[in-house]
C-alpha atoms as a PDB file:
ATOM      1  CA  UNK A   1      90.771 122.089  69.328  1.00  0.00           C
ATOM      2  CA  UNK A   2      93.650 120.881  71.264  1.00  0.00           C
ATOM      3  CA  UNK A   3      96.463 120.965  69.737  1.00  0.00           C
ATOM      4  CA  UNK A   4     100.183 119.516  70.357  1.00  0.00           C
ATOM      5  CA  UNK A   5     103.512 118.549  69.222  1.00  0.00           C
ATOM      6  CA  UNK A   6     105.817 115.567  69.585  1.00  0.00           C
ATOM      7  CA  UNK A   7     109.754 116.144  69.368  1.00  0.00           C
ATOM      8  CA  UNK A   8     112.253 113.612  69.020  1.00  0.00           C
ATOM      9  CA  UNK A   9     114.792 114.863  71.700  1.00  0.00           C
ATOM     10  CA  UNK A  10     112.213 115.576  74.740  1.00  0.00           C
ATOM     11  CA  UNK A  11     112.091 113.506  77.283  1.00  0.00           C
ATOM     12  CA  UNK A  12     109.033 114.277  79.348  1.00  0.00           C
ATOM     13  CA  UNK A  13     106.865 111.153  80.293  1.00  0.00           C
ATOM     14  CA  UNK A  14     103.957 111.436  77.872  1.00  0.00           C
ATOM     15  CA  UNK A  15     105.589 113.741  75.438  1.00  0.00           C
ATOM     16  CA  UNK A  16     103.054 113.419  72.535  1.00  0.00           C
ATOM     17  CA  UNK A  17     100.052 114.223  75.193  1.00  0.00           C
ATOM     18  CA  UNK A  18     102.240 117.066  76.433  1.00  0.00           C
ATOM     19  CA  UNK A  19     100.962 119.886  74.769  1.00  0.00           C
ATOM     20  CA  UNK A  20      97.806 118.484  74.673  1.00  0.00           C
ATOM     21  CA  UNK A  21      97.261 118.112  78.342  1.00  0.00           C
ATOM     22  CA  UNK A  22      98.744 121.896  78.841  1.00  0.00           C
ATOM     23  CA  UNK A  23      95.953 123.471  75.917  1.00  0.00           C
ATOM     24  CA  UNK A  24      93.122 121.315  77.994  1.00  0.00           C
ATOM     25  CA  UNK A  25      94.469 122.956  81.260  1.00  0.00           C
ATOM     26  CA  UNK A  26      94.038 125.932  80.211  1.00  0.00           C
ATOM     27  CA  UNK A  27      90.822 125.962  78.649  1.00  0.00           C
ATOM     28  CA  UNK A  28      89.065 124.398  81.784  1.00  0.00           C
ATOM     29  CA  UNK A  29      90.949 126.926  83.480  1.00  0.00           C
ATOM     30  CA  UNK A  30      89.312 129.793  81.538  1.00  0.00           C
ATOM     31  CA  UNK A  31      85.659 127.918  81.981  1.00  0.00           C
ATOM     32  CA  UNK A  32      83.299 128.303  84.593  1.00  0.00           C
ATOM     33  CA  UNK A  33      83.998 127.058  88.179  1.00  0.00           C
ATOM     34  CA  UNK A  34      81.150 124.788  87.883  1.00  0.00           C
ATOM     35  CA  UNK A  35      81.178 123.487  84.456  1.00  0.00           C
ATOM     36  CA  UNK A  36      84.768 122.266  85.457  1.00  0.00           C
ATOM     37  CA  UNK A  37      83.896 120.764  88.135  1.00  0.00           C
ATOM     38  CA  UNK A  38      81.242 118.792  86.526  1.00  0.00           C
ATOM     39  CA  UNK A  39      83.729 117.434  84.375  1.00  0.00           C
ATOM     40  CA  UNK A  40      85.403 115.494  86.795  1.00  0.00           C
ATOM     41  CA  UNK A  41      86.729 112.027  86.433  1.00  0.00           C
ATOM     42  CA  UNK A  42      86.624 109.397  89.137  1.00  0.00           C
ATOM     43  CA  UNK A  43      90.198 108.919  89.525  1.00  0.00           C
ATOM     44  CA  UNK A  44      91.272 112.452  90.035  1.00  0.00           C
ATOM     45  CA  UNK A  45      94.109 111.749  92.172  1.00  0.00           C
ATOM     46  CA  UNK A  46      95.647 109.600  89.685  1.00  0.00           C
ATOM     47  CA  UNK A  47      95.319 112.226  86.758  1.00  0.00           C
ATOM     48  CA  UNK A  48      97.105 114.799  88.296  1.00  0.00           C
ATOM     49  CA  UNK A  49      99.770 112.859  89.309  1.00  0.00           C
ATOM     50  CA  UNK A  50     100.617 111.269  85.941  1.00  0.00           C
ATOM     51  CA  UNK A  51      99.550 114.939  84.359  1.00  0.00           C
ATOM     52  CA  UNK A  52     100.245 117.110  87.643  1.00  0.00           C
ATOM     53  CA  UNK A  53      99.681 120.727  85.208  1.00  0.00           C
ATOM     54  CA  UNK A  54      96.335 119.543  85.562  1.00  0.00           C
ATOM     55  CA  UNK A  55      96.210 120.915  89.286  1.00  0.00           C
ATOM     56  CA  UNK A  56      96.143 124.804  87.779  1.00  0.00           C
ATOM     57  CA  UNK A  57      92.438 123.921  86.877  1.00  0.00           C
ATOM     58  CA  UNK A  58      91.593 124.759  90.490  1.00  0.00           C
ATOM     59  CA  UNK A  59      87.549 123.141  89.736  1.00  0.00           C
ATOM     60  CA  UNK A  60      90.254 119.598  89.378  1.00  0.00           C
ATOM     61  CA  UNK A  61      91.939 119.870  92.815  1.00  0.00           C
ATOM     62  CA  UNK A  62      89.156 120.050  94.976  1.00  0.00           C
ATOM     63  CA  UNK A  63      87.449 117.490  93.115  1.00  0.00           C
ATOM     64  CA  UNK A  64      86.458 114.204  95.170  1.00  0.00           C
ATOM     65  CA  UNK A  65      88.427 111.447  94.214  1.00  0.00           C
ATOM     66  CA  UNK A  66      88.844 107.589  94.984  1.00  0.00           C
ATOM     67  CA  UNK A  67      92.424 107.048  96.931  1.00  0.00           C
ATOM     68  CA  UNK A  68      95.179 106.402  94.721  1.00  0.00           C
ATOM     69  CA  UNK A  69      95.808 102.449  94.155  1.00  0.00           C
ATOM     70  CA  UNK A  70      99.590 101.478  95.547  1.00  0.00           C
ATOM     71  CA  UNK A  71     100.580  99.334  93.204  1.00  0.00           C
ATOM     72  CA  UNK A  72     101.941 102.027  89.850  1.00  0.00           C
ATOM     73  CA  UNK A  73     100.458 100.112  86.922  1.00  0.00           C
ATOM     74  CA  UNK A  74      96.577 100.385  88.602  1.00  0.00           C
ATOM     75  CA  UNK A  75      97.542 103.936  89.570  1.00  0.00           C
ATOM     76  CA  UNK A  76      98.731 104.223  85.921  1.00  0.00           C
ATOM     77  CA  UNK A  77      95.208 102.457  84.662  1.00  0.00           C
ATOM     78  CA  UNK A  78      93.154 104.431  86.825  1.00  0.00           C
ATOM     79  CA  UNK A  79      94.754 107.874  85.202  1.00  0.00           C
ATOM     80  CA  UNK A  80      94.521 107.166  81.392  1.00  0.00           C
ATOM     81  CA  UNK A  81      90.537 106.101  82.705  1.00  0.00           C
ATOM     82  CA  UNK A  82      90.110 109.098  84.119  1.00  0.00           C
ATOM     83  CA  UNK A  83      92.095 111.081  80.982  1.00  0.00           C
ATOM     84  CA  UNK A  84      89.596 109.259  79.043  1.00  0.00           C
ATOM     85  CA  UNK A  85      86.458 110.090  81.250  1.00  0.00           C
ATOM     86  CA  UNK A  86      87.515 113.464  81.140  1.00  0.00           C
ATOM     87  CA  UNK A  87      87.747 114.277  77.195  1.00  0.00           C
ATOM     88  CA  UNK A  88      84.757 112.348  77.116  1.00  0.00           C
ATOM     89  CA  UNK A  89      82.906 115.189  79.473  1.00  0.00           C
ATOM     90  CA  UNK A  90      84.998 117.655  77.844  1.00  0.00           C
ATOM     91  CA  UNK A  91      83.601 116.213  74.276  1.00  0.00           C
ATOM     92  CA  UNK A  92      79.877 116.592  75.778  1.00  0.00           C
ATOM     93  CA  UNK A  93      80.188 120.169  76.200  1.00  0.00           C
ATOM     94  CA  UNK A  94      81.940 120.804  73.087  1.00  0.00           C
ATOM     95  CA  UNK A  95      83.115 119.540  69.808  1.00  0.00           C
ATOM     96  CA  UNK A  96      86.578 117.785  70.674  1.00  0.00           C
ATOM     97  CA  UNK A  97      89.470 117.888  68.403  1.00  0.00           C
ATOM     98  CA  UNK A  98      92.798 116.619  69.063  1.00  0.00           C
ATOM     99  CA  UNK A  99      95.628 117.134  66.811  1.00  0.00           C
ATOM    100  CA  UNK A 100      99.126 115.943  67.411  1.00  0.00           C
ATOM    101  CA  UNK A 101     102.132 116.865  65.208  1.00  0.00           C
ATOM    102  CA  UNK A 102     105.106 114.225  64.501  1.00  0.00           C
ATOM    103  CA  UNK A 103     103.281 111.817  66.397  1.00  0.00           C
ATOM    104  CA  UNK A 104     106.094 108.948  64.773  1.00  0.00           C
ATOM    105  CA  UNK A 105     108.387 110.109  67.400  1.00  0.00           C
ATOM    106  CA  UNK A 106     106.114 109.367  70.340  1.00  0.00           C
ATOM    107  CA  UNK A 107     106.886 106.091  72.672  1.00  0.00           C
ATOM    108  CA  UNK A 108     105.725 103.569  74.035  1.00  0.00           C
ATOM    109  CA  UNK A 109     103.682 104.800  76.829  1.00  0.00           C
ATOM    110  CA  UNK A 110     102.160 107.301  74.225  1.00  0.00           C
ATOM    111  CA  UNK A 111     101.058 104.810  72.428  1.00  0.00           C
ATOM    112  CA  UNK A 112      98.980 102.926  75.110  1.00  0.00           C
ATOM    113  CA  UNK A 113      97.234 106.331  76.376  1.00  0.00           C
ATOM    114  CA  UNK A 114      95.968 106.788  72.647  1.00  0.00           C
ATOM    115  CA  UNK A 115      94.734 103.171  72.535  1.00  0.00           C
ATOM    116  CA  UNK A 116      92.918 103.056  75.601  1.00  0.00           C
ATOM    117  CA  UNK A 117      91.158 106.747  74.421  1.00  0.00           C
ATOM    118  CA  UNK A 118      90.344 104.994  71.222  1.00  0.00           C
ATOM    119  CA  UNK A 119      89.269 101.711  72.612  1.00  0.00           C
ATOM    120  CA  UNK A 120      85.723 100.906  73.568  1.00  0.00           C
ATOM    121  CA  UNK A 121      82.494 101.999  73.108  1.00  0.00           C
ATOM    122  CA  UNK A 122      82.876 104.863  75.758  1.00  0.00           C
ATOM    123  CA  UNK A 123      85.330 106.262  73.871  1.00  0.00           C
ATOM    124  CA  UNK A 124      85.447 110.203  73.707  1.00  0.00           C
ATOM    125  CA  UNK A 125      83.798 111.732  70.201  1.00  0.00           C
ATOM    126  CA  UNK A 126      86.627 113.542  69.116  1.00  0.00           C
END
C-alpha cells in the first residue's frame, strides 16, 4: 500500500502524488537490485525529472532510457507513461494499493496523472 496526503497550502508540482511517489521510492529502494531494475519504464529520463526522488532507487538511474523529448508537454506525456508503466510492473509483483487523503484539494495537473493511470486497458491493477 502506498499511501499519501494532499494539503491545501503545499505547493509542490504534483502534490496529491507526493507522498505517493516518496512511499514507492522507498520500497523499490528496499527491493532487490534486480527486481528494480526489471521494473523499469521506457521513459526513465522523463520520470525522474517530473518525480526526481525517484533517482534514490539507484536500480532507476542506471536504467536505459529513450532521450528526453524537447518540447515539455511530450516530456510531460512520456513521464505520466512511464509513472503508469511503472505501477503497472510494480502491480505485477505485488498487490497495488494507492490511497490518497483530501484528494479535493489536488489540481489540475493531479488530476490528469490520475486519469491517464486510470485510462485504458493497460491500466495498472490497483
Amino acid at each position: 500500500m502506498l499511501s499519501g496526503r494532499c494539503y491545501p497550502r503545499e505547493s509542490v508540482p504534483y502534490k496529491a502524488f507526493d507522498s505517493i511517489v516518496d512511499a514507492l521510492a522507498s520500497t523499490l529502494a528496499r527491493w532487490p537490485t534486480t527486481t528494480a531494475a526489471s521494473l523499469s519504464p521506457r521513459h526513465v529520463n522523463a520520470l525522474l525529472r517530473v518525480f526526481p526522488v525517484l533517482g534514490s532507487v539507484n536500480a532507476l538511474q542506471g536504467a536505459k532510457s529513450s532521450a528526453l523529448a524537447p518540447n515539455p508537454r511530450t516530456m510531460r506525456g512520456q513521464a505520466f507513461a512511464a509513472f503508469k508503466e511503472l505501477l503497472g510492473r510494480v502491480a505485477e509483483q505485488r498487490t497495488l494499493v494507492l490511497v490518497i487523503d483530501d484528494l479535493h484539494w489536488a489540481d489540475i495537473d493531479d488530476a490528469q496523472l490520475l486519469s491517464e493511470l486510470l485510462a485504458g486497458p493497460d491500466a495498472p491493477v490497483m
